[in-house]
Structures are given as C-alpha cells and as structure tokens.
Protein backbone atom coordinates (compact mmCIF):
# COMPACT_ATOMS: atom_id res chain seq x y z
CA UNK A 1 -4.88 -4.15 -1.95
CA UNK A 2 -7.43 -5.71 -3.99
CA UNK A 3 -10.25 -7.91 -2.17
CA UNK A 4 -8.93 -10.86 -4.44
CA UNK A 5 -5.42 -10.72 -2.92
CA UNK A 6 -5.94 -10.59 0.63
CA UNK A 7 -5.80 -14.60 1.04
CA UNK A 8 -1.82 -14.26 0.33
CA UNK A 9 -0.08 -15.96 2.80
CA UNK A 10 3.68 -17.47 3.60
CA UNK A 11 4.99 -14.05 2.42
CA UNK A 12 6.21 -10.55 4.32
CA UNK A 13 3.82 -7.72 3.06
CA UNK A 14 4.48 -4.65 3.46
CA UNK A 15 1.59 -2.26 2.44
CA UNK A 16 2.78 1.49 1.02
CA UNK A 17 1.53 4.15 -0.28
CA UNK A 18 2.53 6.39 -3.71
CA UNK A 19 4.46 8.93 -1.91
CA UNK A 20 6.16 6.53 1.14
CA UNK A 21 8.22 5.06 -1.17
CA UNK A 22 11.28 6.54 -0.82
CA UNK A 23 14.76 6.06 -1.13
CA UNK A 24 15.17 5.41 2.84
CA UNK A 25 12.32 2.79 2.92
CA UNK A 26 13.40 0.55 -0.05
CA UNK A 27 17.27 0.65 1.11
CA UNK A 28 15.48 -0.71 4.75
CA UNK A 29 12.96 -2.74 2.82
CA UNK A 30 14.76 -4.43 -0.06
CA UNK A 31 11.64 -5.60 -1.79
CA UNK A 32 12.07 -8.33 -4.09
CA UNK A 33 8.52 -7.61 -5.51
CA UNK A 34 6.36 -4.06 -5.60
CA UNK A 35 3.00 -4.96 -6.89
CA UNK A 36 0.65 -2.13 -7.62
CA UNK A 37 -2.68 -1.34 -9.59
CA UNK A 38 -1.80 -0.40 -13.15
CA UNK A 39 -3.41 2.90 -12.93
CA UNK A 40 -4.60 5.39 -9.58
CA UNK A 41 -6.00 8.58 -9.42
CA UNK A 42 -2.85 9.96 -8.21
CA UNK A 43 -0.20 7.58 -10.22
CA UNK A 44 0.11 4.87 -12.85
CA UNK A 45 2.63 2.21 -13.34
CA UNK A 46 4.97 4.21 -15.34
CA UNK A 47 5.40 7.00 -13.13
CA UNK A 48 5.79 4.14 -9.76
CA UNK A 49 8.86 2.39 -12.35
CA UNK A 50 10.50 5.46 -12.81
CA UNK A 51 10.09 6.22 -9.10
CA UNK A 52 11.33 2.47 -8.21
CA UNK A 53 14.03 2.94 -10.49
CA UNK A 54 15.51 6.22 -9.24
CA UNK A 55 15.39 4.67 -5.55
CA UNK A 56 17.96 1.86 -7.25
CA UNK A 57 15.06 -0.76 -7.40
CA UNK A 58 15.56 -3.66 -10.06
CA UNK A 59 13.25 -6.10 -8.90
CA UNK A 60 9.89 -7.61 -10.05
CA UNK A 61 7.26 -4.96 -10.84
CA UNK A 62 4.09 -6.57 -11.15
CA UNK A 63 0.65 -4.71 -12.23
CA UNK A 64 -2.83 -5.41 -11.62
CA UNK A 65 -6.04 -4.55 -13.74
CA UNK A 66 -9.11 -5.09 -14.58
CA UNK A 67 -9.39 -7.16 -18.14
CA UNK A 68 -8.24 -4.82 -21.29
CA UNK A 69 -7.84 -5.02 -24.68
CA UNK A 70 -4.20 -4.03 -25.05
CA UNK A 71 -2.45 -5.43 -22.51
CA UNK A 72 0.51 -6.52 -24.36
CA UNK A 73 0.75 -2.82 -25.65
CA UNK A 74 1.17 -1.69 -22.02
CA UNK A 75 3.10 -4.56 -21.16
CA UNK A 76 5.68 -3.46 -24.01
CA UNK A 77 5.67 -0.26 -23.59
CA UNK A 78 6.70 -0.38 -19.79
CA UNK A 79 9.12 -3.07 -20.72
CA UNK A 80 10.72 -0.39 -23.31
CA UNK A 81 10.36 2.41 -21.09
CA UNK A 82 12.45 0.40 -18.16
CA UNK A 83 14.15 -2.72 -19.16
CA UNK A 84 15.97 -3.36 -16.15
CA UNK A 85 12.58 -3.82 -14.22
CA UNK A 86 11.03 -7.24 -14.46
CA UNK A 87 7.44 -6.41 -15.54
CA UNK A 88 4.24 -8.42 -16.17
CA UNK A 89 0.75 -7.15 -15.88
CA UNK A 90 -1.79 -9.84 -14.75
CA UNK A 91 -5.79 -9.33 -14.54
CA UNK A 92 -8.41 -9.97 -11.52
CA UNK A 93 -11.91 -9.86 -12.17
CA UNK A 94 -14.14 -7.20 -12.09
CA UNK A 95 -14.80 -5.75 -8.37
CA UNK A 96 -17.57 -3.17 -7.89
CA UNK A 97 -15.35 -2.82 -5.02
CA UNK A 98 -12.18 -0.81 -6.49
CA UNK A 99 -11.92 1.13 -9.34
CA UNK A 100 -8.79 -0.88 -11.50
C-alpha cells in the first residue's frame, strides 16, 4: 500500500496480493472496495477488473497513480471495458518510495 495511505483508519483492510484473489477469498471477503495501483510489474488495472469480475465482483474498483496526462482516457477506457464495475482513478504524489 502506498506510504500516503497507511493513516486509513475506521475501516477493515484486508491487504492481497495479484494472485490471492480468488474466487474462495472474495465469496469469504465480500469487499465492497478493491483498491489497487493502476499499473504493477506483474498486473494492471484491466487485467485485476477482469479478474474481479470473473470472481462475481461488482463493487467499487478504485486505482491509484502517480499524476498523468490522460487520465480520463484510462478512466474511459476501463469504464468501457467493464461497466458493471464502479471505477475512478485518483492520484497521490510522487514517492521515490514506490514505483506508480
């Protein structure tokens, strides 16, 4: 999770990685929210909504970057991609500490 973010508080967080998301853990889970950098090494946002999706999730899918330049272009394009997801993308400032 990103430095920025660790001062969340009043809320049940579970922490998971790419491939622990399964079908199992969301039926157990029931997340009302998955938040999740907009792009890893190993995933990126579209791949973890069709992942989320196939599992039967249809909850608020929320994104986190670094400032870009066409946001609203990604922002549609997941939207288009899986419009039964509620999506947003929001920003945190630059952190030497992470890489998105």
């Amino acid at each position: 999770m990103p430095p920025s973010l660790n001062e969340i508080s009043g809320q049940a967080i579970q922490v998971l990685q790419y491939d622990q998301i399964t079908a199992k853990k969301m039926a157990v889970l029931r997340p009302e929210l998955v938040l999740a950098p907009l792009l890893t090494t190993r995933f990126d946002i579209l791949d973890l909504a069709k992942r989320l999706e196939r599992f039967g999730f249809t909850g608020k899918l929320r994104a986190y970057s670094t400032p870009l330049p066409n946001i609203d272009f990604i922002r549609q394009e997941v939207r288009a991609a899986h419009p039964q997801l509620d999506f947003d993308i929001f920003t945190l400032p630059v952190d030497k500490r992470r890489d998105n």
